[in-house]
C-alpha atoms as a PDB file:
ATOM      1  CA  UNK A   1      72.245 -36.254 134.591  1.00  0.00           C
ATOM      2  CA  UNK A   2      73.388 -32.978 136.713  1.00  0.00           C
ATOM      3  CA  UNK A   3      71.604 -31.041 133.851  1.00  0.00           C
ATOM      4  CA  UNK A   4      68.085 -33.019 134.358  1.00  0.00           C
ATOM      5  CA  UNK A   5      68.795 -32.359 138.726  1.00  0.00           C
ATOM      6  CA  UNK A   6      69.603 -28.447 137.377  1.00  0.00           C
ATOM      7  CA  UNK A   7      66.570 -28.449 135.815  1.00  0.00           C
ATOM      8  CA  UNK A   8      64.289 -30.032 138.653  1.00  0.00           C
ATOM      9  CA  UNK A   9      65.782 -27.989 141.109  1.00  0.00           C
ATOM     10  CA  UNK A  10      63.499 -24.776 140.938  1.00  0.00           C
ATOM     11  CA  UNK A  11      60.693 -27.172 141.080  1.00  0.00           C
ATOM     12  CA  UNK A  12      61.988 -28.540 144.075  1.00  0.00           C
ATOM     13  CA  UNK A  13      62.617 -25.451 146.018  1.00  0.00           C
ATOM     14  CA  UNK A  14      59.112 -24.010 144.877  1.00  0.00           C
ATOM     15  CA  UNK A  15      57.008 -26.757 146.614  1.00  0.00           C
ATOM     16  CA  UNK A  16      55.099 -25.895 149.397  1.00  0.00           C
ATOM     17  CA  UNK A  17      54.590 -27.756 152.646  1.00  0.00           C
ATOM     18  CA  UNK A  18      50.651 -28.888 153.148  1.00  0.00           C
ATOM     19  CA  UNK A  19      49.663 -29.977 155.983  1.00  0.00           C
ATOM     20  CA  UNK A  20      46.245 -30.936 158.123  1.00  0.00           C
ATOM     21  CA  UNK A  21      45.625 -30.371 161.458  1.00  0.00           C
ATOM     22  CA  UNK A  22      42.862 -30.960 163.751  1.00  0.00           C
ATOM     23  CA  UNK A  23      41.781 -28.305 166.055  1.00  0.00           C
ATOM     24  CA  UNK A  24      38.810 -30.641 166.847  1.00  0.00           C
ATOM     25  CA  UNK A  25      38.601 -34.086 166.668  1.00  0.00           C
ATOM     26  CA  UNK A  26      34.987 -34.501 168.997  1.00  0.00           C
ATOM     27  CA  UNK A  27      31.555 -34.654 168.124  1.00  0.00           C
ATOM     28  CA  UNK A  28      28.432 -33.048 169.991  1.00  0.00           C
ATOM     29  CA  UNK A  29      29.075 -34.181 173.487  1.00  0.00           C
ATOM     30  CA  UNK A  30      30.916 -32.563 176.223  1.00  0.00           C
ATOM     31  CA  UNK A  31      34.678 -34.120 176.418  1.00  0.00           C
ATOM     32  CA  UNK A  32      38.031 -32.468 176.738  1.00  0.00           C
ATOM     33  CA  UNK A  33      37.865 -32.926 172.458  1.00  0.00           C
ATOM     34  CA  UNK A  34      36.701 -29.917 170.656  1.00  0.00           C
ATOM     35  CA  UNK A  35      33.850 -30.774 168.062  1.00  0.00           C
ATOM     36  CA  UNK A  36      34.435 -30.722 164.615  1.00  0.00           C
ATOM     37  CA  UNK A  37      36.986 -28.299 162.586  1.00  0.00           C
ATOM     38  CA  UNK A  38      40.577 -28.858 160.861  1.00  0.00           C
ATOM     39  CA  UNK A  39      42.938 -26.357 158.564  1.00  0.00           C
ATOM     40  CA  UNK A  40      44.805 -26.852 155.542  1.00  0.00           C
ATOM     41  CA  UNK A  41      48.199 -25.006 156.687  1.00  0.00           C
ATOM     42  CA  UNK A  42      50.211 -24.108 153.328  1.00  0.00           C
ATOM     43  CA  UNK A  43      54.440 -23.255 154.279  1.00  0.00           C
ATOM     44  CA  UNK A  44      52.897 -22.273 158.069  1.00  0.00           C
ATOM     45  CA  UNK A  45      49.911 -20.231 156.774  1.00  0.00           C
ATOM     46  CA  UNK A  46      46.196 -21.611 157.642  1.00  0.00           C
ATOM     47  CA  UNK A  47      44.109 -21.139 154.087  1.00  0.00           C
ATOM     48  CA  UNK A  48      41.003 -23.166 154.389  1.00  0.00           C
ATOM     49  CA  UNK A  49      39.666 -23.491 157.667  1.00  0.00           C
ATOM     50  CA  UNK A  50      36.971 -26.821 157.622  1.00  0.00           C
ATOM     51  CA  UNK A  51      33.603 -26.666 159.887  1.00  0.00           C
ATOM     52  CA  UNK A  52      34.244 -24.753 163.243  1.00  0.00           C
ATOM     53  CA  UNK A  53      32.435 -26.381 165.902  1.00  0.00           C
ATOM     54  CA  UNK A  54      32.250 -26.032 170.066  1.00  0.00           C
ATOM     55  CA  UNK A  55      35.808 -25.421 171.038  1.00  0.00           C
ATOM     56  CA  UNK A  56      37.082 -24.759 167.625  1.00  0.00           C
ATOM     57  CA  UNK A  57      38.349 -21.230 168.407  1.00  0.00           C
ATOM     58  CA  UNK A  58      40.052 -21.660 171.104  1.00  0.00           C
ATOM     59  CA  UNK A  59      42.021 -24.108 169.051  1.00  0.00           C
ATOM     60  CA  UNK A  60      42.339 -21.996 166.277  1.00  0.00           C
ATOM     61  CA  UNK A  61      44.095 -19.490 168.928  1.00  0.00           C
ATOM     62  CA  UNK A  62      46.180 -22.543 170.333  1.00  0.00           C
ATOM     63  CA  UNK A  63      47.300 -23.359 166.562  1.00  0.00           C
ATOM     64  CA  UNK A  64      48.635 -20.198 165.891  1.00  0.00           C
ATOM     65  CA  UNK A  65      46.305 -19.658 162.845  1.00  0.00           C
ATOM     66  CA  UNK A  66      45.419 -16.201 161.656  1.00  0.00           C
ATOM     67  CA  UNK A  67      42.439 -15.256 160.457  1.00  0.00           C
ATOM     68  CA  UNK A  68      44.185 -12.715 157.658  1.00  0.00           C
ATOM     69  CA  UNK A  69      45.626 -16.038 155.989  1.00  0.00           C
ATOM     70  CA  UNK A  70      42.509 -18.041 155.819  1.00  0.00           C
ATOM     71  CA  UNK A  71      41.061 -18.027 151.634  1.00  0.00           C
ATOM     72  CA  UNK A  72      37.925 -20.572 152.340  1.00  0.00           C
ATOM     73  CA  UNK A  73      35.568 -21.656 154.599  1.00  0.00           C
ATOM     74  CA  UNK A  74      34.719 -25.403 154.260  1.00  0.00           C
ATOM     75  CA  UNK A  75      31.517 -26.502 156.125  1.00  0.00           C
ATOM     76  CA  UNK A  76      30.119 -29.777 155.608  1.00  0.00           C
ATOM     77  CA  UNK A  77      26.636 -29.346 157.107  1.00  0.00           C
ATOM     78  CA  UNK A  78      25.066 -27.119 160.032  1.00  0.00           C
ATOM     79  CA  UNK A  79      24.887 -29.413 162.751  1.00  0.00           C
ATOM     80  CA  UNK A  80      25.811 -27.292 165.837  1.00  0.00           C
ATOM     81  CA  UNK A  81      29.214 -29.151 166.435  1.00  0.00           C
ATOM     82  CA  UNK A  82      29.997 -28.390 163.338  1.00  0.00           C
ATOM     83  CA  UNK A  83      29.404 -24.545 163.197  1.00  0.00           C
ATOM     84  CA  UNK A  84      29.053 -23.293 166.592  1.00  0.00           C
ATOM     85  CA  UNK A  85      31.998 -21.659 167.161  1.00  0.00           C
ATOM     86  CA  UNK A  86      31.724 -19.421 163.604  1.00  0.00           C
ATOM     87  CA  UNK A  87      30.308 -16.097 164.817  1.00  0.00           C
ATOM     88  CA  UNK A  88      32.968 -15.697 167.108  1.00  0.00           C
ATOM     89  CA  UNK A  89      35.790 -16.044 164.974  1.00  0.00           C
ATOM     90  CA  UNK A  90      33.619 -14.007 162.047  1.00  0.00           C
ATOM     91  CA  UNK A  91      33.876 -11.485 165.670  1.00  0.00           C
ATOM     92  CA  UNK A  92      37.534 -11.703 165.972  1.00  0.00           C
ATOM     93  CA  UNK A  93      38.064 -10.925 162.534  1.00  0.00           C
ATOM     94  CA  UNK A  94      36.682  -7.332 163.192  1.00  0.00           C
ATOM     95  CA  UNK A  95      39.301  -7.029 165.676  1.00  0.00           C
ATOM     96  CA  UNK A  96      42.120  -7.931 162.624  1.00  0.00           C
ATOM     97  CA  UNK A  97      43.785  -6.609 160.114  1.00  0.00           C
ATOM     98  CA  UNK A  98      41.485  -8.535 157.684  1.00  0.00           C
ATOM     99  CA  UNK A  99      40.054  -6.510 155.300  1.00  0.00           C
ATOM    100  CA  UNK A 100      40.188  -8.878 151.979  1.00  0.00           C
ATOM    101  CA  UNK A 101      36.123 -10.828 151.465  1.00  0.00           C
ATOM    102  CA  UNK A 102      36.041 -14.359 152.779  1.00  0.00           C
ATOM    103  CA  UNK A 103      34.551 -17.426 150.849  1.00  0.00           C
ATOM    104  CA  UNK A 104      32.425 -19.448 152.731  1.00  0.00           C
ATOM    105  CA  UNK A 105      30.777 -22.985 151.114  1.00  0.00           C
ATOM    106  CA  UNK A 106      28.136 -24.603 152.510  1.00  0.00           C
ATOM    107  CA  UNK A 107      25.161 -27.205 151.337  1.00  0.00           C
ATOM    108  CA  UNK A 108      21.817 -25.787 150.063  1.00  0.00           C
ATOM    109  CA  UNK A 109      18.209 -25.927 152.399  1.00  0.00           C
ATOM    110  CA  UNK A 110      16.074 -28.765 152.549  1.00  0.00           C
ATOM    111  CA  UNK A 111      12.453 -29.349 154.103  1.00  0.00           C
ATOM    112  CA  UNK A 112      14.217 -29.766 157.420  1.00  0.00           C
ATOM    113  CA  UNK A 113      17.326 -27.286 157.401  1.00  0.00           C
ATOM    114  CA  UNK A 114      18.455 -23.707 156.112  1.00  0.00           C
ATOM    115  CA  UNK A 115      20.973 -23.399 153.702  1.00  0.00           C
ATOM    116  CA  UNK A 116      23.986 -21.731 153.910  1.00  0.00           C
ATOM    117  CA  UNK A 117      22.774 -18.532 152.764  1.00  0.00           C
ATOM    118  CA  UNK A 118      19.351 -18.547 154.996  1.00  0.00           C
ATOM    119  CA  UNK A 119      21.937 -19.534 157.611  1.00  0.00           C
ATOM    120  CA  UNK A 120      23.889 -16.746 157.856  1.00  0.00           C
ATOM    121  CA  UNK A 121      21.450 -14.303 157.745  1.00  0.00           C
ATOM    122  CA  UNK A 122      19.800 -15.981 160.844  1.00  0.00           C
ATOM    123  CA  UNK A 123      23.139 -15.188 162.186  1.00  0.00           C
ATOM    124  CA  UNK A 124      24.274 -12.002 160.553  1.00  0.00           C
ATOM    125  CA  UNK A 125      21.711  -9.772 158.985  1.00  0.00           C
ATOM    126  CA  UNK A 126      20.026  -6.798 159.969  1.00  0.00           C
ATOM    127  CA  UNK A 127      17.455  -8.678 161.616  1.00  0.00           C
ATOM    128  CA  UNK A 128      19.618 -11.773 162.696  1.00  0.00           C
ATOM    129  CA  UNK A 129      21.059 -12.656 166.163  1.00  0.00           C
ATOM    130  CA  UNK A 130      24.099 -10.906 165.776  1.00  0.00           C
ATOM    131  CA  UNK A 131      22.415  -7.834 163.736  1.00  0.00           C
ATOM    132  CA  UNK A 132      25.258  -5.436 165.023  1.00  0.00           C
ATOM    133  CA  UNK A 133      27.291  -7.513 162.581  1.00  0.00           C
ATOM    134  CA  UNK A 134      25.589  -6.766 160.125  1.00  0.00           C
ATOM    135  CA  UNK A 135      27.688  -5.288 157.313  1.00  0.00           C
ATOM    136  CA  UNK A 136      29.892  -8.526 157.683  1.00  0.00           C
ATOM    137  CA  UNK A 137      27.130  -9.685 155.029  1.00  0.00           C
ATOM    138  CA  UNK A 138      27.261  -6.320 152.886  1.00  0.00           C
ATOM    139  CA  UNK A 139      30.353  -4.703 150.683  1.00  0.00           C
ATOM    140  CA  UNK A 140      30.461  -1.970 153.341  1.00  0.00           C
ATOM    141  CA  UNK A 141      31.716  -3.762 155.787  1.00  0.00           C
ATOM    142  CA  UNK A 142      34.089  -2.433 158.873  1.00  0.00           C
ATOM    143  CA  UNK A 143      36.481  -5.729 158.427  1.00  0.00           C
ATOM    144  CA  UNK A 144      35.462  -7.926 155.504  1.00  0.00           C
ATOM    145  CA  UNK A 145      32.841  -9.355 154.059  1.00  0.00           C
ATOM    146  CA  UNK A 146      31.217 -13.285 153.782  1.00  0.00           C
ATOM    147  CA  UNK A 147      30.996 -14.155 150.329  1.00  0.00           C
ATOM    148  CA  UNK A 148      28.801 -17.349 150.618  1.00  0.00           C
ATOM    149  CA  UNK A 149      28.235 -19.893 148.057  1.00  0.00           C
ATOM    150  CA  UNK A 150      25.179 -22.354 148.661  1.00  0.00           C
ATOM    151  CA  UNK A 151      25.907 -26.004 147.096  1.00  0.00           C
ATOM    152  CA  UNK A 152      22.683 -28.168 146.437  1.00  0.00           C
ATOM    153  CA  UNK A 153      24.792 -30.745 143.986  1.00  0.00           C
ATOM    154  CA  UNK A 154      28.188 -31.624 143.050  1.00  0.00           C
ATOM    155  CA  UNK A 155      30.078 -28.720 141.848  1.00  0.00           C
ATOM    156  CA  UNK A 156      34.088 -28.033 141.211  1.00  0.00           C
ATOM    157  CA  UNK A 157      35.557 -24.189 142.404  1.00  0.00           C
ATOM    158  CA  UNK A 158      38.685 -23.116 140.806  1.00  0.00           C
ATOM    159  CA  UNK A 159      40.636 -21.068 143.457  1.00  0.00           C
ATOM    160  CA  UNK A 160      43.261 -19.129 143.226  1.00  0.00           C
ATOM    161  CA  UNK A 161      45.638 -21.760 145.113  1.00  0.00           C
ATOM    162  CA  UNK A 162      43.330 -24.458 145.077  1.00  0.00           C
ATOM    163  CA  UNK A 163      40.610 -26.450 143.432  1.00  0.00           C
ATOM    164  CA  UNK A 164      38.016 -27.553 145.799  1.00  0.00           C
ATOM    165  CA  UNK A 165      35.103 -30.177 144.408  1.00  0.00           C
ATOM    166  CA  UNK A 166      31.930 -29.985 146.643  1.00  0.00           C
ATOM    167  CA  UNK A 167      29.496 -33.456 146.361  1.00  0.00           C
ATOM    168  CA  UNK A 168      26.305 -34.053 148.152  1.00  0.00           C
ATOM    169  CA  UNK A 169      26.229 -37.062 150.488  1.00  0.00           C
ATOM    170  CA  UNK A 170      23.585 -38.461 152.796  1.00  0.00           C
ATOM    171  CA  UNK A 171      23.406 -37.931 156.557  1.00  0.00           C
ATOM    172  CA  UNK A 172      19.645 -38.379 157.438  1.00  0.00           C
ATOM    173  CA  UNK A 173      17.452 -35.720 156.957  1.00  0.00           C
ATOM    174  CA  UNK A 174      20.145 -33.541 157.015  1.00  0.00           C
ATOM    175  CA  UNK A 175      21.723 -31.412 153.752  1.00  0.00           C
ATOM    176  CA  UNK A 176      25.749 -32.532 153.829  1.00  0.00           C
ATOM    177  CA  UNK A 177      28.533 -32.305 151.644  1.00  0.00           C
ATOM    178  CA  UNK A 178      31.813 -34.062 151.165  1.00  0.00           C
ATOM    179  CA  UNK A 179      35.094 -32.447 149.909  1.00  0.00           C
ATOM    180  CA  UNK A 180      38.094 -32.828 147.670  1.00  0.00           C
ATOM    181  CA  UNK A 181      40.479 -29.651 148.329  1.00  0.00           C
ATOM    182  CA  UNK A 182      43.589 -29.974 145.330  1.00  0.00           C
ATOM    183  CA  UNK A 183      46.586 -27.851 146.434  1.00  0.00           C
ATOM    184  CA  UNK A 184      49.911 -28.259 145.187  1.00  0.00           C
ATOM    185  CA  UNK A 185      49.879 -31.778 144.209  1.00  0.00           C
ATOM    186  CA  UNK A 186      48.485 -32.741 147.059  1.00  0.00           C
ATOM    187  CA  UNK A 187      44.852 -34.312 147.329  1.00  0.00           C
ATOM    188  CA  UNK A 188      42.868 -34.127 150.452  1.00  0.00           C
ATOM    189  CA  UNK A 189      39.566 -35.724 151.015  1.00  0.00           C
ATOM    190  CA  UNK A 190      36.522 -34.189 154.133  1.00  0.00           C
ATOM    191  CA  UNK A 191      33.824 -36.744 154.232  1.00  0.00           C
ATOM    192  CA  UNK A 192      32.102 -34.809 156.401  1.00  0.00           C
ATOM    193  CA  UNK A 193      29.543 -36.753 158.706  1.00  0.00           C
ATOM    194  CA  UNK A 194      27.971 -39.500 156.276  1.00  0.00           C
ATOM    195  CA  UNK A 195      26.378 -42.923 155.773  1.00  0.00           C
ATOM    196  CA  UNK A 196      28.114 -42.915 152.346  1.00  0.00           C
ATOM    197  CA  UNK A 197      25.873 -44.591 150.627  1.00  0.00           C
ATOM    198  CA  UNK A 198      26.292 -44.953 146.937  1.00  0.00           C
ATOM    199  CA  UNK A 199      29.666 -44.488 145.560  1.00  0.00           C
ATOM    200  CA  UNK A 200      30.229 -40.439 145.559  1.00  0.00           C
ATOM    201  CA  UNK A 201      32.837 -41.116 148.494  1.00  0.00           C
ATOM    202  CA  UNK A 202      34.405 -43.458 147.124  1.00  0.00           C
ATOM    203  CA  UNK A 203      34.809 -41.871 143.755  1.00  0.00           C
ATOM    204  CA  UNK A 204      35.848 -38.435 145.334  1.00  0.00           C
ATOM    205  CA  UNK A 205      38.867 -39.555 147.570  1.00  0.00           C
ATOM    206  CA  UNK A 206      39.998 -41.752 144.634  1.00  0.00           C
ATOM    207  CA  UNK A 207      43.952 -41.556 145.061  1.00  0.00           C
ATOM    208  CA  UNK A 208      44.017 -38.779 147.949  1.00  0.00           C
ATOM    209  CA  UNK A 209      47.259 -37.790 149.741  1.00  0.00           C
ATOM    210  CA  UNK A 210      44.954 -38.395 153.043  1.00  0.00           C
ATOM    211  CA  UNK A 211      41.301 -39.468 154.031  1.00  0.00           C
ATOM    212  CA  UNK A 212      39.410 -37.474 156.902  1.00  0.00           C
ATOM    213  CA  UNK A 213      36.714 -40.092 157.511  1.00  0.00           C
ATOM    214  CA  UNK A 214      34.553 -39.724 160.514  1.00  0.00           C
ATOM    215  CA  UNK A 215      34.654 -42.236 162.777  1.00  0.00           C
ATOM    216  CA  UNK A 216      31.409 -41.539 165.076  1.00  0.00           C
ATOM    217  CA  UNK A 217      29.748 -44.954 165.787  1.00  0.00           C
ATOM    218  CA  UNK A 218      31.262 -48.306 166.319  1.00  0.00           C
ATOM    219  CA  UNK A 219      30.353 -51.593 164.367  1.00  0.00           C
ATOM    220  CA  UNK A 220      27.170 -52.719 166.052  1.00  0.00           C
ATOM    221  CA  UNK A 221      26.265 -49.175 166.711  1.00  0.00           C
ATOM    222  CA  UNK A 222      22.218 -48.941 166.687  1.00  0.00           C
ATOM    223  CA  UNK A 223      20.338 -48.608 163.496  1.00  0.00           C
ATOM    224  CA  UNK A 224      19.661 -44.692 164.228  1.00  0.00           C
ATOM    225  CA  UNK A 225      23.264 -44.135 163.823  1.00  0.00           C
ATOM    226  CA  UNK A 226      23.929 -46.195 161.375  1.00  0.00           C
ATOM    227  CA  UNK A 227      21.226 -43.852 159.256  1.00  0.00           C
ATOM    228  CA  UNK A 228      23.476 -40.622 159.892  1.00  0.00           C
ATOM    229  CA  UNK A 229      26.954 -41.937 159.944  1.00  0.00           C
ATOM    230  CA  UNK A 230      29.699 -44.422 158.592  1.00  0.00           C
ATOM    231  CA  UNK A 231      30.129 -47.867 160.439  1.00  0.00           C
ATOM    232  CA  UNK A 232      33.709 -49.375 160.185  1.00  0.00           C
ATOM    233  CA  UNK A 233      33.215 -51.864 157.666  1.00  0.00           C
ATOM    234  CA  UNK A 234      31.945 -48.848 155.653  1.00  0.00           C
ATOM    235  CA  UNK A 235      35.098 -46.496 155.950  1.00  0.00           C
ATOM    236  CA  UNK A 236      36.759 -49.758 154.623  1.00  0.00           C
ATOM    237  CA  UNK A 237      34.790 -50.148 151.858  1.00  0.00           C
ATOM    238  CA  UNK A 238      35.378 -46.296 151.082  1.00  0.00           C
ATOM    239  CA  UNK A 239      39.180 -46.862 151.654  1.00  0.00           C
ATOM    240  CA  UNK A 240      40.156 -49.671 149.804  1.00  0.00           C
ATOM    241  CA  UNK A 241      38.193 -48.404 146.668  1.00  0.00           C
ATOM    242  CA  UNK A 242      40.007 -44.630 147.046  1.00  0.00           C
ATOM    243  CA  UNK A 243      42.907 -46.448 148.415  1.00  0.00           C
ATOM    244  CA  UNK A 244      44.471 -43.024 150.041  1.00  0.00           C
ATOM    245  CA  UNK A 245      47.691 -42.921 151.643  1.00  0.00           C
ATOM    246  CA  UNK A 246      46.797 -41.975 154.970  1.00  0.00           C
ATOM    247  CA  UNK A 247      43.156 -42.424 156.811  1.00  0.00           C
ATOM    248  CA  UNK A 248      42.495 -40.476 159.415  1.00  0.00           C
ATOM    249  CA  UNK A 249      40.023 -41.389 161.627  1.00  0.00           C
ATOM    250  CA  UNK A 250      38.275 -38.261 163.399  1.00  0.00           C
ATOM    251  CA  UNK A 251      34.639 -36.875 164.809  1.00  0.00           C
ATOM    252  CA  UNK A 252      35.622 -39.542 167.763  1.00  0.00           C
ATOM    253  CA  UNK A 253      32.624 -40.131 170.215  1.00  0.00           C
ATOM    254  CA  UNK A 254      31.980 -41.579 173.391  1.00  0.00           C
ATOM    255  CA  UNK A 255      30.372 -44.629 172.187  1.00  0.00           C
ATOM    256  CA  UNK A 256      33.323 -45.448 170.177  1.00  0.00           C
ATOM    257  CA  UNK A 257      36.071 -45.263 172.812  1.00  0.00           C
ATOM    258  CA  UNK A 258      37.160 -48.567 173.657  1.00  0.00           C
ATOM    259  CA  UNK A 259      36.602 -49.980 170.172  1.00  0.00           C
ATOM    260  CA  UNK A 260      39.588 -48.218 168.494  1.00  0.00           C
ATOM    261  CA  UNK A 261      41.439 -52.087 168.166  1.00  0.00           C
ATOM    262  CA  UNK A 262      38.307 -53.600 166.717  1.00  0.00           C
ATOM    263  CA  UNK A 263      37.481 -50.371 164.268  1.00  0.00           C
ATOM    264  CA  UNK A 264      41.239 -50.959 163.203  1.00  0.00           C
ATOM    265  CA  UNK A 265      41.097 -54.778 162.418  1.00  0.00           C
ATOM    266  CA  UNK A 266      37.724 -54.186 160.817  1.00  0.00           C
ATOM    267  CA  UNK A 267      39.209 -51.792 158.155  1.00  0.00           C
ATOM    268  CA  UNK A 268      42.345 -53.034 158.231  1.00  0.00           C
ATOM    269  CA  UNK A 269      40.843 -56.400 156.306  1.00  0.00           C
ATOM    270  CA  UNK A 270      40.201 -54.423 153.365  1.00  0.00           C
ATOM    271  CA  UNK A 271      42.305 -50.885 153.772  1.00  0.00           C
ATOM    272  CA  UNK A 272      46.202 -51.308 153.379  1.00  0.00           C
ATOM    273  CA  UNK A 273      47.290 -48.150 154.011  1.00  0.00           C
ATOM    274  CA  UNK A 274      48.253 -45.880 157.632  1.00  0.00           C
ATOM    275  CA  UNK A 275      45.518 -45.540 159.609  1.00  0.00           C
ATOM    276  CA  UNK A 276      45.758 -42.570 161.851  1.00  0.00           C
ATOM    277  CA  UNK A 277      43.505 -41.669 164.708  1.00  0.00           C
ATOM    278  CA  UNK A 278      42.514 -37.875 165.384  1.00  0.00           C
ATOM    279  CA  UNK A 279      43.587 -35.632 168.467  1.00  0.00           C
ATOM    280  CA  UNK A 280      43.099 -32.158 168.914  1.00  0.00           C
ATOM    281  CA  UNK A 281      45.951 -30.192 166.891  1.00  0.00           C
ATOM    282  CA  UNK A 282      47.701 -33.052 165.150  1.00  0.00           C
ATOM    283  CA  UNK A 283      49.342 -31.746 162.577  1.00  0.00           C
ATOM    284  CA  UNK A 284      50.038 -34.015 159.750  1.00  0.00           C
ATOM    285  CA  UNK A 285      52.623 -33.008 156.993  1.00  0.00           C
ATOM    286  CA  UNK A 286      51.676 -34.362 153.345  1.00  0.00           C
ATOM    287  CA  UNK A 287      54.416 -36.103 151.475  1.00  0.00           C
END
């Protein structure tokens, strides 16, 4: 027996802390929540920084994160409280010590919206609204360069930390993705604003370490809403199939304040496990 704990123990002392934590937990409206944006934090290190909307940066400062750290960009779709805040931290960075390219993922155009790569360059190229940035999209850059990489349907990245699966999922007219970021044992699920209609969720988040569902209309919300995002009974559906250990219940909106205690007994009928509501820089240590 103290052989077998001998030869555990390396194993032991070589796992990481992961963590997740919110620097917004908001949606579009004005509130003392920032909108959209969390970090995977790996032994006190942020590595994947996920959408970056209004107030995001500031809470990026306020989390202590560095922007030399960060491997991967996350963003689920380009609603403005979900990227707003991105060309001034891609600004800060030029005031860093960064010099190594940054990944960046992000859903492919539609009729209705850019993609990712159209996207940036509305932001960032020569003739762009930030053109004296310019070289951030270019090898010759003064800091470091955005390496983008447009998804238009479910694909699986093998990083050099992590493995990160990318899968389309509907929110209206708008091009969104959902994610499933694999470090170090741990599993950890982004839906992202959704409907989440079909069964992609579901089948994503199967057996995650945590759940970031957004939680941005109440049950008897109106049917526009219910078009763009997840009611209750739907996160429960989504939970009890994936069954992860911890849900955590974010994008919070005006409308649903107040309805916390039903949202809870509506999901807690199907979904067993912690439920967790969002806050602006929780940080939430995986097991």
């Amino acid at each position: 027996m103290k052989t077998f704990l001998l030869l555990l123990l390396p194993l032991w002392l070589a796992a990481s802390e992961i963590s997740v934590q919110v620097l917004g937990s908001g949606g579009p409206e004005s509130t003392q929540r920032a909108s959209a944006s969390y970090l995977i934090v790996q032994d006190g290190k942020a590595r994947v920084l996920i959408d970056f909307g209004g107030g995001a940066f500031l809470r990026f400062g306020q989390a202590k994160a560095q922007i030399e750290d960060l491997e991967l960009i996350l963003l689920t779709h380009l609603h403005i409280d979900h990227v707003a805040s991105l060309p001034a931290l891609m600004k800060a960075g030029y005031f860093s010590d960064r010099t190594q390219d940054l990944k960046i993922l992000g859903p492919a155009e539609n009729d209705y919206f850019p993609g990712l790569d159209e996207y940036l360059r509305l932001q960032f190229s020569e003739k762009g609204a930030y053109r004296y940035m310019s070289d951030i999209l270019s090898k010759q850059s003064d800091s470091f360069s955005l390496i983008p990489y447009e998804i238009g349907a479910e694909k699986v990245f093998d990083f050099k930390r992590f493995k990160v699966t990318a899968v389309p999922v509907h929110h209206g007219i708008v091009p969104a993705l959902a994610y499933r970021v694999e470090i170090d044992n741990r599993v950890i699920i982004f839906s992202g604003d959704t409907t989440a209609e079909g069964k992609a969720l579901e089948s994503l988040a199967i057996d995650a370490d945590i759940l970031i569902a957004h939680h941005a209309i109440p049950q008897e919300a109106s049917c526009a809403a219910k078009r763009l995002h997840m009611t209750p009974q739907r996160i429960a559906e989504v939970a009890s199939a994936a069954k992860p250990k911890i849900l955590l219940l974010s994008h919070r909106m005006k409308r649903t304040y107040g309805h916390e205690a039903q949202s809870e007994q509506i999901i807690g009928k199907l979904y067993k496990g912690k439920i967790t509501w969002a806050e602006d820089l929780m940080k939430i240590i995986l097991p």
